[in-house]
C-alpha atoms as a PDB file:
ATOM      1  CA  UNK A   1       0.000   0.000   0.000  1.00  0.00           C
ATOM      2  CA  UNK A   2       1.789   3.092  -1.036  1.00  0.00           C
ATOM      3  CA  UNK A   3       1.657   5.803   1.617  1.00  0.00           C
ATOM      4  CA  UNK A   4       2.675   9.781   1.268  1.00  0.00           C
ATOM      5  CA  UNK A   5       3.121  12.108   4.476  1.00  0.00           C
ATOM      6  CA  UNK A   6       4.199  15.750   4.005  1.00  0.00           C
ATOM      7  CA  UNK A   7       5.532  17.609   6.852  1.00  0.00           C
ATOM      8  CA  UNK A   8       7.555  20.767   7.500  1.00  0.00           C
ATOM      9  CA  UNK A   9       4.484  22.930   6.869  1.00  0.00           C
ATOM     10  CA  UNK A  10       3.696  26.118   8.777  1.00  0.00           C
ATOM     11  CA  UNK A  11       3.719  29.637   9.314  1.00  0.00           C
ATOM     12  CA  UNK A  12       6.639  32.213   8.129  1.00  0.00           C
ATOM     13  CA  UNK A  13       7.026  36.093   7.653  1.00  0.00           C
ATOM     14  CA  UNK A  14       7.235  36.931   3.565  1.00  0.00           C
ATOM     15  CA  UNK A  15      10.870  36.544   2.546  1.00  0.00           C
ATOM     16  CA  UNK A  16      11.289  33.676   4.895  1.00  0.00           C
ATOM     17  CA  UNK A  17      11.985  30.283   3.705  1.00  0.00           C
ATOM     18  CA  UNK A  18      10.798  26.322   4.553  1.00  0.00           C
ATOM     19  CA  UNK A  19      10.982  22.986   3.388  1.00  0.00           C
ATOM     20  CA  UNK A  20       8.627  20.637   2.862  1.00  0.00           C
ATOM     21  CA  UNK A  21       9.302  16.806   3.209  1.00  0.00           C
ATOM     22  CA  UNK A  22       7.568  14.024   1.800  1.00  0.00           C
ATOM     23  CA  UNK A  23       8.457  10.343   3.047  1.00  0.00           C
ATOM     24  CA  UNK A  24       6.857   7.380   0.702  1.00  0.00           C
ATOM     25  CA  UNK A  25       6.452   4.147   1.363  1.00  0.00           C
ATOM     26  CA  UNK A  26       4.886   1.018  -0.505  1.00  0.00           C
ATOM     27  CA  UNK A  27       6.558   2.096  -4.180  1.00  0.00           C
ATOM     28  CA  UNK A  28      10.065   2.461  -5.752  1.00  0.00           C
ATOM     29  CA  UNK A  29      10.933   5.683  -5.776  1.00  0.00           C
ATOM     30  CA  UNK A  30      13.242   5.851  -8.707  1.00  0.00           C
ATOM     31  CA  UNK A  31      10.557   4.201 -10.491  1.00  0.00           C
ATOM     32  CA  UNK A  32       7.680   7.487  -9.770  1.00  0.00           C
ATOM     33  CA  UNK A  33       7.452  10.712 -10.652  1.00  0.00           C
ATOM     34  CA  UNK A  34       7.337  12.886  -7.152  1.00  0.00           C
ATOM     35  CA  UNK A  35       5.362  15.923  -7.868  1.00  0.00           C
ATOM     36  CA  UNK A  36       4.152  18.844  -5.305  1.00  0.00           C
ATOM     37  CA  UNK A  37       0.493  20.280  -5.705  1.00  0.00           C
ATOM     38  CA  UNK A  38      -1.007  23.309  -3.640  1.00  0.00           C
ATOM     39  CA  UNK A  39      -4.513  24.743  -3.199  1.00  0.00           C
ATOM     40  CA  UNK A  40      -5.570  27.521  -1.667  1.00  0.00           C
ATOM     41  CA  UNK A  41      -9.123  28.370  -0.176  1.00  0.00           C
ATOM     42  CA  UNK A  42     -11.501  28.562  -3.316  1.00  0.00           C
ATOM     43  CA  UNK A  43      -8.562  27.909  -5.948  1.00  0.00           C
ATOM     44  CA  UNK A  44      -7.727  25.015  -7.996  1.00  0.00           C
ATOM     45  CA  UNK A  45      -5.042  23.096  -7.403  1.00  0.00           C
ATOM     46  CA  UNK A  46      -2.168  23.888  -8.645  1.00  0.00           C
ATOM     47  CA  UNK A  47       1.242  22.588  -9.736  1.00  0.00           C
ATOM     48  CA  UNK A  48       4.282  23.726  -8.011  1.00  0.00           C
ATOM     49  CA  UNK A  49       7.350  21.134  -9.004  1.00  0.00           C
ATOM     50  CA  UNK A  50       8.162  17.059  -9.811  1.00  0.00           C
ATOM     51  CA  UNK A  51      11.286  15.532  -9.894  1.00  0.00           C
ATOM     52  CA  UNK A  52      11.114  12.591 -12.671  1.00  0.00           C
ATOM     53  CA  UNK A  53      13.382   9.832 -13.428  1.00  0.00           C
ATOM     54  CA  UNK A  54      13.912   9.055 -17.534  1.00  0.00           C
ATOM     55  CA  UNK A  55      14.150   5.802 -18.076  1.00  0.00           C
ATOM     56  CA  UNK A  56      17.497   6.146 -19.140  1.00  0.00           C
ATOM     57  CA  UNK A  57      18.135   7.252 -15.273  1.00  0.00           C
ATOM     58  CA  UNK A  58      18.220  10.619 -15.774  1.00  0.00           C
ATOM     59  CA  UNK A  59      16.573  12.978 -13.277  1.00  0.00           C
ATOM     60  CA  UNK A  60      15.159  15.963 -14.172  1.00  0.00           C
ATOM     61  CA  UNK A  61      13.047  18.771 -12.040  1.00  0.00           C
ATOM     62  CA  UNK A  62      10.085  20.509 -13.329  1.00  0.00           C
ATOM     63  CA  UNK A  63       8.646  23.509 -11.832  1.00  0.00           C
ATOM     64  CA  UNK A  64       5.719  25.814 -11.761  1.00  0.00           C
ATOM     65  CA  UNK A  65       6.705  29.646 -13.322  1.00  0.00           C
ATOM     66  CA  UNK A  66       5.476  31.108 -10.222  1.00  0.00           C
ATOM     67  CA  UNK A  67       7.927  29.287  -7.819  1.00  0.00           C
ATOM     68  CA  UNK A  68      10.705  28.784 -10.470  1.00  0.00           C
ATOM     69  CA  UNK A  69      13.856  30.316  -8.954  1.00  0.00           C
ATOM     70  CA  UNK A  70      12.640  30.379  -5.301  1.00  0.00           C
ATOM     71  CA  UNK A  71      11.787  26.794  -4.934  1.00  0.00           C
ATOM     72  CA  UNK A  72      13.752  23.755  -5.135  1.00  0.00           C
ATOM     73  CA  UNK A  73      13.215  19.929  -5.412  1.00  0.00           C
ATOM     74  CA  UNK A  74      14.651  17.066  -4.361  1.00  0.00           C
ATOM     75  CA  UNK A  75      14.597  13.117  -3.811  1.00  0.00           C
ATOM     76  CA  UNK A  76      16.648  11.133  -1.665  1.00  0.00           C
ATOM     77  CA  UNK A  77      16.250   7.449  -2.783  1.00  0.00           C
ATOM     78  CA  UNK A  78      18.005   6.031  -0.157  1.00  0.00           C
ATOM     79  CA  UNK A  79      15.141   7.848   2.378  1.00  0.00           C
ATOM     80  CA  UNK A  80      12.288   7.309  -0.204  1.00  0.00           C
ATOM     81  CA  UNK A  81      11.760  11.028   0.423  1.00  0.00           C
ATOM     82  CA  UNK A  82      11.848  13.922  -1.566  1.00  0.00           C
ATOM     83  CA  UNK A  83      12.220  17.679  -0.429  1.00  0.00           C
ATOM     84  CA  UNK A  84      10.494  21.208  -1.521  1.00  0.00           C
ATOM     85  CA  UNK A  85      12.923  24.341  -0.482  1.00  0.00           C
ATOM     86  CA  UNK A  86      10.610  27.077  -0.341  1.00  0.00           C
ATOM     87  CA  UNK A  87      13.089  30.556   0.127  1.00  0.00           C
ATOM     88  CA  UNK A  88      11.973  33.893  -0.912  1.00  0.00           C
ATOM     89  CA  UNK A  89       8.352  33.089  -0.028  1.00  0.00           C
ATOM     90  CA  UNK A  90       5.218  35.503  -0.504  1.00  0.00           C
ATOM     91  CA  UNK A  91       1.740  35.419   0.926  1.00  0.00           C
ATOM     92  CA  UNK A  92       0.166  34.004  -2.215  1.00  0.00           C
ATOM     93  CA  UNK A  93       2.570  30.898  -1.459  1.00  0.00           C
ATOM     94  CA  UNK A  94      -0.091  30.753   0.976  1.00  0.00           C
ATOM     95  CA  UNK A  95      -2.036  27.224   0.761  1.00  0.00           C
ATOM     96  CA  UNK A  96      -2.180  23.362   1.531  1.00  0.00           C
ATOM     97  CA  UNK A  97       0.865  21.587   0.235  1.00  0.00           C
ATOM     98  CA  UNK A  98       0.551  18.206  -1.106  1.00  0.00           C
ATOM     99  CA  UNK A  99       2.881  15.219  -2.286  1.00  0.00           C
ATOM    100  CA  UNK A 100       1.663  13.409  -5.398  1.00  0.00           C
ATOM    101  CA  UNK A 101       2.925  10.053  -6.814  1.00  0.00           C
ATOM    102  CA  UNK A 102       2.675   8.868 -10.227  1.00  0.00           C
ATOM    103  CA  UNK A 103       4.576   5.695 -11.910  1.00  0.00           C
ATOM    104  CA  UNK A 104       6.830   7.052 -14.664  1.00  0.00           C
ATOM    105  CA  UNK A 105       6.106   9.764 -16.750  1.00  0.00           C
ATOM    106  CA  UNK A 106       5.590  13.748 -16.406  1.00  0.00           C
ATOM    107  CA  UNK A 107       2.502  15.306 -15.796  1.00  0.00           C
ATOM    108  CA  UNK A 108       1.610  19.194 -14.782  1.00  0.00           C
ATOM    109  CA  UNK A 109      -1.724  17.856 -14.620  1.00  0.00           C
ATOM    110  CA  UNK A 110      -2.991  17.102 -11.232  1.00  0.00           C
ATOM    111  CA  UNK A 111      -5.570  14.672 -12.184  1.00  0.00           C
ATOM    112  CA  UNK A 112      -2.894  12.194 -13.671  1.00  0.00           C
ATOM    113  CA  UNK A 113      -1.356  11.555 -10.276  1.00  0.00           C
ATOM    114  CA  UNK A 114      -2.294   8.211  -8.557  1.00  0.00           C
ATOM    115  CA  UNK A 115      -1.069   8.803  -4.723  1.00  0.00           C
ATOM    116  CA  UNK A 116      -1.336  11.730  -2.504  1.00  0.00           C
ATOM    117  CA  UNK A 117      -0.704  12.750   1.150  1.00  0.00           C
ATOM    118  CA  UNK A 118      -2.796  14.231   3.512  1.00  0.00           C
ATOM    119  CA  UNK A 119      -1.190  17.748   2.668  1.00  0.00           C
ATOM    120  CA  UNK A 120       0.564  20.300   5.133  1.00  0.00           C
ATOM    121  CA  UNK A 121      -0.557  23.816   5.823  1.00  0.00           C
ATOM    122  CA  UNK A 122       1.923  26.311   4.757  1.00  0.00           C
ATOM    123  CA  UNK A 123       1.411  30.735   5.691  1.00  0.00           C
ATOM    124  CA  UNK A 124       3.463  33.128   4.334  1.00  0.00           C
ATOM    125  CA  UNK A 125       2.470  36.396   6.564  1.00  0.00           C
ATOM    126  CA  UNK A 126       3.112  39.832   4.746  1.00  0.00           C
END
């Protein structure tokens, strides 16, 4: 049973930075596409980043235009965990953060994404 929990959530002054963890269990993680998804009250949900393995074992990190340059991503296969560096936040960074799995391939689109965590809360006060 594959299993995603975020943490490292919470609340931070604008300019401030965090970092968001997501330990997975229940999959091979060089084998999924880690992607991270936020929504904030009466919004979509959004794409914010992925870090994909090509099957020639390449890794390669994809990232929303509104967090490109501020936010970074991460996997650490021997953990089975990958990492969002949030640094140079602003208020509309403001939302619930989730951790999406999806077996090979890249998608922006949320819907395409099999396995998700419960999400973490992140603020960004102005």
């Amino acid at each position: 049973q594959v299993q995603l929990v975020e943490s490292g959530g919470g609340l931070v002054q604008a300019g401030g930075s965090l970092r968001l963890s997501c330990a997975a269990s229940g999959l091979t993680f060089s084998s999924y596409t880690m992607g991270w998804f936020r929504q904030a009250p009466g919004k979509e949900r959004e794409f914010v980043a992925a870090i994909s393995r090509s099957r020639s074992g390449v890794y390669y990190a994809y990232y929303a235009d509104s967090v490109k340059g501020r936010f970074t991503i991460s996997g650490d296969n021997a953990k089975n965990t990958n990492y969002l560096q949030m640094n140079s936040l602003k208020p509309e960074d403001t939302a619930v953060y989730y951790c999406a799995a999806k077996e090979w391939g890249m998608y922006y689109e949320h819907t395409k994404y099999n396995y998700w965590g419960q999400g973490t809360q992140v603020t960004v006060a102005s």
